[in-house]
C-alpha atoms as a PDB file:
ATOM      1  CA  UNK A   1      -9.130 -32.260  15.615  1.00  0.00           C
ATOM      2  CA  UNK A   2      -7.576 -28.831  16.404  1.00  0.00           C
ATOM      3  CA  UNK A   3      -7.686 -26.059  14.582  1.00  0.00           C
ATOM      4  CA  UNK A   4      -5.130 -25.507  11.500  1.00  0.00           C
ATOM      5  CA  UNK A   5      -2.702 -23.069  12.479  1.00  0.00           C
ATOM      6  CA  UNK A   6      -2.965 -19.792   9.933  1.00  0.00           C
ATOM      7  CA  UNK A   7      -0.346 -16.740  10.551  1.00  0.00           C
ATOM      8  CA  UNK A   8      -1.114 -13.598   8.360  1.00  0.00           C
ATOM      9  CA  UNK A   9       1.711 -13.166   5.651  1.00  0.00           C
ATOM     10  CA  UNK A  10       0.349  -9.268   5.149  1.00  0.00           C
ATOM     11  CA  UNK A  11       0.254  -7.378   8.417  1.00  0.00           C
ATOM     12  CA  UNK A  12       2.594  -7.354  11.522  1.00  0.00           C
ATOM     13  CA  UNK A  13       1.986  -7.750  15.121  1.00  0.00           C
ATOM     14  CA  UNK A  14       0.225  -4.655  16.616  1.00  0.00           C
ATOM     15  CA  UNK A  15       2.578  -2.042  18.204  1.00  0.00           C
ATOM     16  CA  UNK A  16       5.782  -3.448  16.167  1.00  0.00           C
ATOM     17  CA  UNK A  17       8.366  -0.831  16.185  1.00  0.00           C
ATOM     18  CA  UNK A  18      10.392  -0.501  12.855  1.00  0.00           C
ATOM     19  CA  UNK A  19      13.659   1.886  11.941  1.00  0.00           C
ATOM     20  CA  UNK A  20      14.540   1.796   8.122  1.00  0.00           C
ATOM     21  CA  UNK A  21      17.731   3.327   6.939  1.00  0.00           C
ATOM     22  CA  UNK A  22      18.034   4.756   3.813  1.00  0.00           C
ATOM     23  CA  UNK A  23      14.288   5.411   4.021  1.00  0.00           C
ATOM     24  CA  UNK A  24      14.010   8.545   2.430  1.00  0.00           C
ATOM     25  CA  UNK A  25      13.941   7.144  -1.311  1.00  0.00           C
ATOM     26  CA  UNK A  26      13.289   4.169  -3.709  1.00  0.00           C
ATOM     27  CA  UNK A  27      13.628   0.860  -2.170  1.00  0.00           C
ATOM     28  CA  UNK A  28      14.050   2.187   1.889  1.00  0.00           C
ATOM     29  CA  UNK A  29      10.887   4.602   1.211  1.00  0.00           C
ATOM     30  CA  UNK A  30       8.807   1.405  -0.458  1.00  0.00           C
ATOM     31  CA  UNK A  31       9.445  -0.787   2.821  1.00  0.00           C
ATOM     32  CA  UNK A  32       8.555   1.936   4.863  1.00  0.00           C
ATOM     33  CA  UNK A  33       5.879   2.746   3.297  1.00  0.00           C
ATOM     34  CA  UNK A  34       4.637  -0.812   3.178  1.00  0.00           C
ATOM     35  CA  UNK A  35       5.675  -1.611   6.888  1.00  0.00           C
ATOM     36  CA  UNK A  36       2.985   1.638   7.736  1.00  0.00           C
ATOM     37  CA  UNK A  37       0.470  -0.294   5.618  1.00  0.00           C
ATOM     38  CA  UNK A  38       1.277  -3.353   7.285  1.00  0.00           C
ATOM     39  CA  UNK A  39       0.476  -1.872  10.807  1.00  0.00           C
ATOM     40  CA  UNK A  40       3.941  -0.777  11.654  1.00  0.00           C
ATOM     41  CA  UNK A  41       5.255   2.042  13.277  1.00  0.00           C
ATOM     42  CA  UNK A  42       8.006   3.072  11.508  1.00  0.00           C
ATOM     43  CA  UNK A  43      10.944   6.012  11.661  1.00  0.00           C
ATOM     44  CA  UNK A  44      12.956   6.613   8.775  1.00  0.00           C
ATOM     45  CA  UNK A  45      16.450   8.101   8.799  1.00  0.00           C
ATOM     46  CA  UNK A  46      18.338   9.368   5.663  1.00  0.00           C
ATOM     47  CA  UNK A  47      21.328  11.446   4.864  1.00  0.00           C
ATOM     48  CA  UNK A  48      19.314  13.657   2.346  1.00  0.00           C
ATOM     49  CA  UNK A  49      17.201  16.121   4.293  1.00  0.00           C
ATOM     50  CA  UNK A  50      15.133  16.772   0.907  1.00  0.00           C
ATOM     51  CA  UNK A  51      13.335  13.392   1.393  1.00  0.00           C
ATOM     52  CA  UNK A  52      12.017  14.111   4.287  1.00  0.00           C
ATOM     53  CA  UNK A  53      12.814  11.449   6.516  1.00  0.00           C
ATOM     54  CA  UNK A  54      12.059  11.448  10.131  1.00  0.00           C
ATOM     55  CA  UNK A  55      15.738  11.666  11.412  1.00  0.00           C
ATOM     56  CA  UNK A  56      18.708  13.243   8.966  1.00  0.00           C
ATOM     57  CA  UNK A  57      21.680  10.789   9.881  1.00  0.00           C
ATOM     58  CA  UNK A  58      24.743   9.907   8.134  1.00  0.00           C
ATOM     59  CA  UNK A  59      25.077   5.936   9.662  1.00  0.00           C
ATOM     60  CA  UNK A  60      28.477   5.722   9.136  1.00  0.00           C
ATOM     61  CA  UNK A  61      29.006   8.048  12.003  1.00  0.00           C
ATOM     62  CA  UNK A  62      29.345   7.281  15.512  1.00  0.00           C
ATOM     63  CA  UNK A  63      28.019  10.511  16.955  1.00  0.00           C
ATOM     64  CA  UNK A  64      25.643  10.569  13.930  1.00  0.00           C
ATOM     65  CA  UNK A  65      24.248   6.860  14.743  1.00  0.00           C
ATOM     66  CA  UNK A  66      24.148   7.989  18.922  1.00  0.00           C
ATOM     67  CA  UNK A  67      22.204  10.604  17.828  1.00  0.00           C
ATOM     68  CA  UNK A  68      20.009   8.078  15.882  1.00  0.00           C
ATOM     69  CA  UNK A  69      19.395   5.596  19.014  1.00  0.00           C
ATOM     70  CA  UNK A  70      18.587   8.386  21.200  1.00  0.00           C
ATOM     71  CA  UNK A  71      15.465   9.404  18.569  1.00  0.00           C
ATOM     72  CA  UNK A  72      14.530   6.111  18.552  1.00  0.00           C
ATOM     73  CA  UNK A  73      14.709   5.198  22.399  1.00  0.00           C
ATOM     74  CA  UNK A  74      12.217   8.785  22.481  1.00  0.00           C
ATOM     75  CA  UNK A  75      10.602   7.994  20.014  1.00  0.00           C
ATOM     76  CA  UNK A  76       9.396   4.036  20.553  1.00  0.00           C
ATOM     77  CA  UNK A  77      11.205   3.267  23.411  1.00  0.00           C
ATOM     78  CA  UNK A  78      12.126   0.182  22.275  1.00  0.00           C
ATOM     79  CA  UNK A  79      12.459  -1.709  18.854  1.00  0.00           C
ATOM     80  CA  UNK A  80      11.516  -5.171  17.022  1.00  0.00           C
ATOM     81  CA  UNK A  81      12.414  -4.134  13.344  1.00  0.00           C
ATOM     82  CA  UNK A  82      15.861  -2.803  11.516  1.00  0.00           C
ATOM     83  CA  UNK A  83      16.073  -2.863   8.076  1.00  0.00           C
ATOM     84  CA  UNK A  84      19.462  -2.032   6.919  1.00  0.00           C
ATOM     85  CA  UNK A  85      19.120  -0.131   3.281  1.00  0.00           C
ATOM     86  CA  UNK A  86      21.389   2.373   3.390  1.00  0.00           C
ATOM     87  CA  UNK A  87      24.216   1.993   0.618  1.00  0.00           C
ATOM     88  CA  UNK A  88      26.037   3.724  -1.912  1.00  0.00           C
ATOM     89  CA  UNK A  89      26.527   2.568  -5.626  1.00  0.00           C
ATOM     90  CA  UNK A  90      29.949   3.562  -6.070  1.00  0.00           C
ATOM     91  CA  UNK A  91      32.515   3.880  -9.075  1.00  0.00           C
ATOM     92  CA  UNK A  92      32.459   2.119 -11.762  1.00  0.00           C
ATOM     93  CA  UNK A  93      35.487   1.085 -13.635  1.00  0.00           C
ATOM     94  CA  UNK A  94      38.240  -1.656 -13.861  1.00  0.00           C
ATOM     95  CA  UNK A  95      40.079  -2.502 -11.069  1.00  0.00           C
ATOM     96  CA  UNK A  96      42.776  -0.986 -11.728  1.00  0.00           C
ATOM     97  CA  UNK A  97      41.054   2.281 -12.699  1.00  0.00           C
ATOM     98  CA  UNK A  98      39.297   2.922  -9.212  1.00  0.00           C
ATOM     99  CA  UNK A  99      39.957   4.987  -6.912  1.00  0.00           C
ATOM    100  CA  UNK A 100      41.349   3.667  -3.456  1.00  0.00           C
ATOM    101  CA  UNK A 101      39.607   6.855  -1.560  1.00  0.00           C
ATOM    102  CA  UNK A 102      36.303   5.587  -3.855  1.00  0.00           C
ATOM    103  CA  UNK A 103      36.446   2.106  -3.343  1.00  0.00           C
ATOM    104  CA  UNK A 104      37.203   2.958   0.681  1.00  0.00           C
ATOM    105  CA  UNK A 105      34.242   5.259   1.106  1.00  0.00           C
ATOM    106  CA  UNK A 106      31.678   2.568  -0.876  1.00  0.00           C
ATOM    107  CA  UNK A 107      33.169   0.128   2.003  1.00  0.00           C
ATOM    108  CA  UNK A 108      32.834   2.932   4.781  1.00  0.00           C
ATOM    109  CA  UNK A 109      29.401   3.920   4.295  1.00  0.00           C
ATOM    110  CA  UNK A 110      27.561   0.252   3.514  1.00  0.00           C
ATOM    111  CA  UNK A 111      29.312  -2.284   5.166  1.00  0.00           C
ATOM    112  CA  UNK A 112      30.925   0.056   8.376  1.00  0.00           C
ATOM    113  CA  UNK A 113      27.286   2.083   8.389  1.00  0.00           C
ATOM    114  CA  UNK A 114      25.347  -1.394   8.485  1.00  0.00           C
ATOM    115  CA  UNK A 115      27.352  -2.672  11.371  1.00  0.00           C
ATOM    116  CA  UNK A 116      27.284   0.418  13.669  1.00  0.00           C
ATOM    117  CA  UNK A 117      23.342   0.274  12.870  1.00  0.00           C
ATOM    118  CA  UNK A 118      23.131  -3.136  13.612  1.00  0.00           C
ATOM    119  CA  UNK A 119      25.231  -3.007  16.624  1.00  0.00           C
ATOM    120  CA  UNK A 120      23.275  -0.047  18.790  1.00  0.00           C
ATOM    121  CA  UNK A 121      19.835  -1.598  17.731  1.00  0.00           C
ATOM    122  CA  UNK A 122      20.586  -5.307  19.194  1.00  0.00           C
ATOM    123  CA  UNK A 123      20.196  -4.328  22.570  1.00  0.00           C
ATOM    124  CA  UNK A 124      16.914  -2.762  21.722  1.00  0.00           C
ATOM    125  CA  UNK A 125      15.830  -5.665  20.161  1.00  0.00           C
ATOM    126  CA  UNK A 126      16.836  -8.268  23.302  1.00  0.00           C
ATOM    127  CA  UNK A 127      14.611  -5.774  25.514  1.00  0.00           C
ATOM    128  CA  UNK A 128      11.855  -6.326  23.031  1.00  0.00           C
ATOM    129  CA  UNK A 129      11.930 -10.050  23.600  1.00  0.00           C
ATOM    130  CA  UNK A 130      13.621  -9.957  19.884  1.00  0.00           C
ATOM    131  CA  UNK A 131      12.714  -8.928  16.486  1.00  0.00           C
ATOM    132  CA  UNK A 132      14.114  -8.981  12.482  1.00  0.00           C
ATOM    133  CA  UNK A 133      16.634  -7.833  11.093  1.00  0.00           C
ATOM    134  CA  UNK A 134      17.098  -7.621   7.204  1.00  0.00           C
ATOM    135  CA  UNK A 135      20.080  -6.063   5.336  1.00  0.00           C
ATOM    136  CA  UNK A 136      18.912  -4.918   2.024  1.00  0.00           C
ATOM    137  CA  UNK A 137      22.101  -5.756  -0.432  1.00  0.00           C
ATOM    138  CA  UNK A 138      22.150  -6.929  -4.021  1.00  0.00           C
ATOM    139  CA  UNK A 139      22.175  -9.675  -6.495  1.00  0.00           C
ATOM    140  CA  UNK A 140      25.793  -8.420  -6.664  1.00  0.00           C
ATOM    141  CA  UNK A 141      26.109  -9.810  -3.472  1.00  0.00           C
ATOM    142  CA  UNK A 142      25.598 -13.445  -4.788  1.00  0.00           C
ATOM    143  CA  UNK A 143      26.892 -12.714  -8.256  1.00  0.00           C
ATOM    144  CA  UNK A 144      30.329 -11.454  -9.941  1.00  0.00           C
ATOM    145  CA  UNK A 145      29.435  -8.489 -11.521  1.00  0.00           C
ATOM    146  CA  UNK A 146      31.956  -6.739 -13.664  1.00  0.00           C
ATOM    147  CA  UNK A 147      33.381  -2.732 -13.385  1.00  0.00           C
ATOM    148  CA  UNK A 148      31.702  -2.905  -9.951  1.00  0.00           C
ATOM    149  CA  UNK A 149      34.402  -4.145  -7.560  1.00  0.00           C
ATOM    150  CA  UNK A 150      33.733  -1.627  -4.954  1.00  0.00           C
ATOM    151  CA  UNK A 151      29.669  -2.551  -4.477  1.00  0.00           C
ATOM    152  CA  UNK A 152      30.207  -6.153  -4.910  1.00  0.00           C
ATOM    153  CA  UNK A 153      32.218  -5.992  -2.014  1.00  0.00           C
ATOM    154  CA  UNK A 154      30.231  -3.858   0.320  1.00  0.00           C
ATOM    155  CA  UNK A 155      27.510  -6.418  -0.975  1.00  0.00           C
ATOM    156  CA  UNK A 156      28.896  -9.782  -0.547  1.00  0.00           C
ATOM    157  CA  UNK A 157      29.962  -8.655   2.973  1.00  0.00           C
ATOM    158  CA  UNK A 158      26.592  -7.888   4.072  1.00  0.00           C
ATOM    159  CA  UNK A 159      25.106 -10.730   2.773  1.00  0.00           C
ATOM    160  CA  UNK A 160      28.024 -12.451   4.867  1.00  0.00           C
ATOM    161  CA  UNK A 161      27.696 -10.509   8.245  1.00  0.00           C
ATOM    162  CA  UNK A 162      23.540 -11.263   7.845  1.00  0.00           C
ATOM    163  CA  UNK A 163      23.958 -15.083   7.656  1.00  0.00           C
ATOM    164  CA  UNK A 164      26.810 -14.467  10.527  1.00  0.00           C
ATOM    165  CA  UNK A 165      24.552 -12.315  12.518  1.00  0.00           C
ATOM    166  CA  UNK A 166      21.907 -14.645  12.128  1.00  0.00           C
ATOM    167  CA  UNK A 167      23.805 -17.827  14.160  1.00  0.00           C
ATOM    168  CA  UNK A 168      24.938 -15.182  17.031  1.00  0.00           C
ATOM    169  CA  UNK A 169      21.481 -14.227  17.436  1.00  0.00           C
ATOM    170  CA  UNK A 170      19.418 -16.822  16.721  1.00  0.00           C
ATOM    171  CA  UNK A 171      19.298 -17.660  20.917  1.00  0.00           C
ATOM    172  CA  UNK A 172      17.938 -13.776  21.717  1.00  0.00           C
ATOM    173  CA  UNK A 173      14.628 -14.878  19.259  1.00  0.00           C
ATOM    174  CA  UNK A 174      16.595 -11.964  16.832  1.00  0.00           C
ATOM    175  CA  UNK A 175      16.288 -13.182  13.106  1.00  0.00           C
ATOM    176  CA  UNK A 176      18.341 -11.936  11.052  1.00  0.00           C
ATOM    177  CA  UNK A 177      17.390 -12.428   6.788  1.00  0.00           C
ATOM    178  CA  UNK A 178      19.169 -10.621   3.746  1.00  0.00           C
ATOM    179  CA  UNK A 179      16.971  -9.471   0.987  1.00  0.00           C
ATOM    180  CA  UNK A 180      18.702  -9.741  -2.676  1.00  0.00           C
ATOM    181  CA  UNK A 181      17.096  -7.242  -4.837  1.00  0.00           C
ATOM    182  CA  UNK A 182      17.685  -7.418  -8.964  1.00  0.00           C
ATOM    183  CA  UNK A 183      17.606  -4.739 -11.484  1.00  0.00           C
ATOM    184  CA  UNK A 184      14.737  -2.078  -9.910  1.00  0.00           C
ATOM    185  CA  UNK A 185      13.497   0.832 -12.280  1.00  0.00           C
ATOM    186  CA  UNK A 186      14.168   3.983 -11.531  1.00  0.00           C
ATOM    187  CA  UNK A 187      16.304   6.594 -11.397  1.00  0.00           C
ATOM    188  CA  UNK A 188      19.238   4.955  -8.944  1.00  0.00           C
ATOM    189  CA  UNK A 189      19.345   2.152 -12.203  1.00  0.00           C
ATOM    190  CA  UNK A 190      19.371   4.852 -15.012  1.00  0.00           C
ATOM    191  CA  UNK A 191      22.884   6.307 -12.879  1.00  0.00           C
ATOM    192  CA  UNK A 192      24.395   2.668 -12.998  1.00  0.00           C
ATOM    193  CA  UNK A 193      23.417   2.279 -16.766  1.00  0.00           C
ATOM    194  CA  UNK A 194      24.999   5.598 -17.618  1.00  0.00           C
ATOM    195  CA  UNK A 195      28.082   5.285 -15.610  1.00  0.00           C
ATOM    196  CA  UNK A 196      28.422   1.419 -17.024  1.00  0.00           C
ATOM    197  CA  UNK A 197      28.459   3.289 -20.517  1.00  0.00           C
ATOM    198  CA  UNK A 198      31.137   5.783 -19.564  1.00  0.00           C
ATOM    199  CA  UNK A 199      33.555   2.868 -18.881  1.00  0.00           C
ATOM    200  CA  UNK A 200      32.725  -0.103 -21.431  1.00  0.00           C
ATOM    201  CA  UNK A 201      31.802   2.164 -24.209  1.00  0.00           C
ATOM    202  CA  UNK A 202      28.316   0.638 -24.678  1.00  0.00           C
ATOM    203  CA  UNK A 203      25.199   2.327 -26.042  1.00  0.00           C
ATOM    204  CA  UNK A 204      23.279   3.269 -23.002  1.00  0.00           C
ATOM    205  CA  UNK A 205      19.758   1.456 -24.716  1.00  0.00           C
ATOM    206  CA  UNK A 206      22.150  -1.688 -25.709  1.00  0.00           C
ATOM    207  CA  UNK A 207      23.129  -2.073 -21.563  1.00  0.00           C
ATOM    208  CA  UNK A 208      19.842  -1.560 -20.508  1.00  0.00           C
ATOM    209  CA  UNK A 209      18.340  -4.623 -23.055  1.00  0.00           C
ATOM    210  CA  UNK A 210      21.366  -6.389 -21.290  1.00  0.00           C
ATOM    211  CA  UNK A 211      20.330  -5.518 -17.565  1.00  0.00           C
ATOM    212  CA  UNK A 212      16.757  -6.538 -18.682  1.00  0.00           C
ATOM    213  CA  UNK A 213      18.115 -10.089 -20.308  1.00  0.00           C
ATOM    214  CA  UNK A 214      20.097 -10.732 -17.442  1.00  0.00           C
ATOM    215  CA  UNK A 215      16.809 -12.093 -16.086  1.00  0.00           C
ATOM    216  CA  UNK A 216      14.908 -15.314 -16.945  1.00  0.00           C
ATOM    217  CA  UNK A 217      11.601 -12.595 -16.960  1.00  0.00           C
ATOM    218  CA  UNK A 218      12.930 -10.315 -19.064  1.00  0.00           C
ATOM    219  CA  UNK A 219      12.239  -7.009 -16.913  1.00  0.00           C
ATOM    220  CA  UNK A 220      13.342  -4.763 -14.429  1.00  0.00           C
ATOM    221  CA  UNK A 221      11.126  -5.435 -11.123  1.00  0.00           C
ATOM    222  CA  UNK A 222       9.957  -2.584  -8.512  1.00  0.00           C
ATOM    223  CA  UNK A 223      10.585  -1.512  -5.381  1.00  0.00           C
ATOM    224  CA  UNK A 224       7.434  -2.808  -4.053  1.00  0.00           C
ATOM    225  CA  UNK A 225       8.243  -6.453  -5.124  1.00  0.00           C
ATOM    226  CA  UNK A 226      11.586  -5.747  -2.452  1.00  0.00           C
ATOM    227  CA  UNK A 227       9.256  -4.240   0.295  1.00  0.00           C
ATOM    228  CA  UNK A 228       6.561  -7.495   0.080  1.00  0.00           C
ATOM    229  CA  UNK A 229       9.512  -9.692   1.119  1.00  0.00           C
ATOM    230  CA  UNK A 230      10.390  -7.560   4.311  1.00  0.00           C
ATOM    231  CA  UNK A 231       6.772  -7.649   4.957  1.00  0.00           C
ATOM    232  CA  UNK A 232       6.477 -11.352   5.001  1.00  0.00           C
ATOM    233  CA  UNK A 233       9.803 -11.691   6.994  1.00  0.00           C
ATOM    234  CA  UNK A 234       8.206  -9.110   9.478  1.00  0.00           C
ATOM    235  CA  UNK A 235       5.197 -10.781   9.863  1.00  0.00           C
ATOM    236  CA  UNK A 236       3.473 -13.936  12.054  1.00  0.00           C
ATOM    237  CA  UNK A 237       4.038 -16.419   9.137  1.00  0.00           C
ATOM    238  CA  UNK A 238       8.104 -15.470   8.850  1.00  0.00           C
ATOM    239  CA  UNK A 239       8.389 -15.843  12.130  1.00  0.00           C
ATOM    240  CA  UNK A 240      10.713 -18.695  11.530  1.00  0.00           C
ATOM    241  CA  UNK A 241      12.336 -17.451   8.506  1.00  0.00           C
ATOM    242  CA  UNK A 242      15.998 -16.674   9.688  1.00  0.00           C
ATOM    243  CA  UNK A 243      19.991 -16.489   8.434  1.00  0.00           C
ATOM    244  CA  UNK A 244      18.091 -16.533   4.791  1.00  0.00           C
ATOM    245  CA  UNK A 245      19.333 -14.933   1.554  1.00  0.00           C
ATOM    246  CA  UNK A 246      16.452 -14.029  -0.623  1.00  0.00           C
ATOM    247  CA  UNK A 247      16.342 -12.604  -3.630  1.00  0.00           C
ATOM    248  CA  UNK A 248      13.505 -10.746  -5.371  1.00  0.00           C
ATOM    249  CA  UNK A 249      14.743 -10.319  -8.943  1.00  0.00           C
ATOM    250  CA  UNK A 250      12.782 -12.517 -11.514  1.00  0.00           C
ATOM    251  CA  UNK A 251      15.566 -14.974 -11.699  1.00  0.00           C
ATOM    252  CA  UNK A 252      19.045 -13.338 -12.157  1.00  0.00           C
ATOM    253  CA  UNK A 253      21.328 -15.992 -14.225  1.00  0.00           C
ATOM    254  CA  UNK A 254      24.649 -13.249 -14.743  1.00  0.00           C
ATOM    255  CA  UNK A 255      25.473  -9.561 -13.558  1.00  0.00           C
ATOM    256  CA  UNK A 256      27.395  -9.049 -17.361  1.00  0.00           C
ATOM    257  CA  UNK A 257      25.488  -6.756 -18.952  1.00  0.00           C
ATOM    258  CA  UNK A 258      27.336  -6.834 -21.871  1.00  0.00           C
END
């Protein structure tokens, strides 16, 4: 009788080659971070210098993203990992109350900076013999969620252009998963919570019991929890996991806060 078959759901393959967007800060700096643990090697690139990331790159540039490929063609050589994280949370208001230039740039920078990304790294990853992809969006990407038109858009498009990207790619051994997240701690939530108050009038503490109720576990989760899933996907055991929309987020059952 042969052997069972066992793949490791906590490292990668040895030598795997890994660009995270975003990387410089919560969620993108926790999936770095864990893809380094995980045996990865892994360049960051981020639009805020102060985090230190390895490249400063605004992604929803064209020279900018050039500039990216050419660090990572010197630096690796090749690729089998993209993460997409980068994104902006945008206004918050009614829909009538936002901004056109606002709503435009929320669109510019996740959904046009995800695709530019996406499209210079797939020939990197067919030379590797293919890779993973994973676009980082949002319960709000699965959800309706209320005063946040602009995100919810950017999100439910990348959700959309993953499961897409996932049937065009599928042939080139390129998988292509989107990652969900819910309500993370931090400082990025305490921004949302605040400008959520500003428009509905709501105690700041009273939308944050609502965030946290939104949940069938009752909590915010961490950006760890979001950085174990890319690990998995990136891994010999989710080696067949592809055109899938996770999410990590204890159960979400509404995005109305209040």
């Amino acid at each position: 009788m042969s052997e069972p078959l066992i793949l490791d759901a906590g490292r990668v393959k040895p030598g795997t080659r890994a660009l995270v967007t975003g990387g410089g800060s919560g969620i993108g700096r926790a999936i770095a971070d864990a893809l380094r643990a995980a045996g990865a090697d892994v360049l960051v690139c981020d639009i805020d210098a102060s985090t230190g990331p390895d490249i400063v790159s605004d992604i929803a540039d064209d020279d900018a993203v050039d500039q990216l490929f050419k660090a990572v063609d010197r630096k690796f050589g090749g690729l089998e990992v993209l993460v997409n994280n980068v994104g902006v949370a945008g206004p918050a208001g009614l829909v009538d109350e936002i901004d056109a230039g606002a709503f435009d740039e929320v669109i510019r920078v996740n959904v046009g900076g995800t695709f530019r990304v996406t499209a210079r790294a797939v020939p990197f990853l067919r030379a590797s013999g293919g890779g993973l992809i994973v676009n980082i969006a949002s319960t709000a990407g699965i959800f309706p969620y209320p005063y946040r038109s602009p995100y919810v858009a950017a999100k439910w498009a990348i959700v959309g252009l993953g499961r897409s990207w996932a049937m065009e790619l599928g042939a080139d051994n390129i998988r292509v998963n989107v990652v969900c997240p819910g309500s993370v701690g931090g400082p990025r939530m305490d921004q949302v919570i605040e400008r959520e108050a500003a428009v509905t009038g709501v105690n700041p503490s009273s939308l944050r019991r609502g965030y946290e109720e939104q949940v069938s576990m009752r909590r915010f989760m961490d950006a760890a929890d979001v950085a174990g899933a890319v690990v998995y996907m990136a891994s010999p055991a989710g080696r067949h996991v592809s055109g899938q929309v996770l999410s990590i987020d204890g159960a979400t059952e509404s995005l109305r806060s209040s």
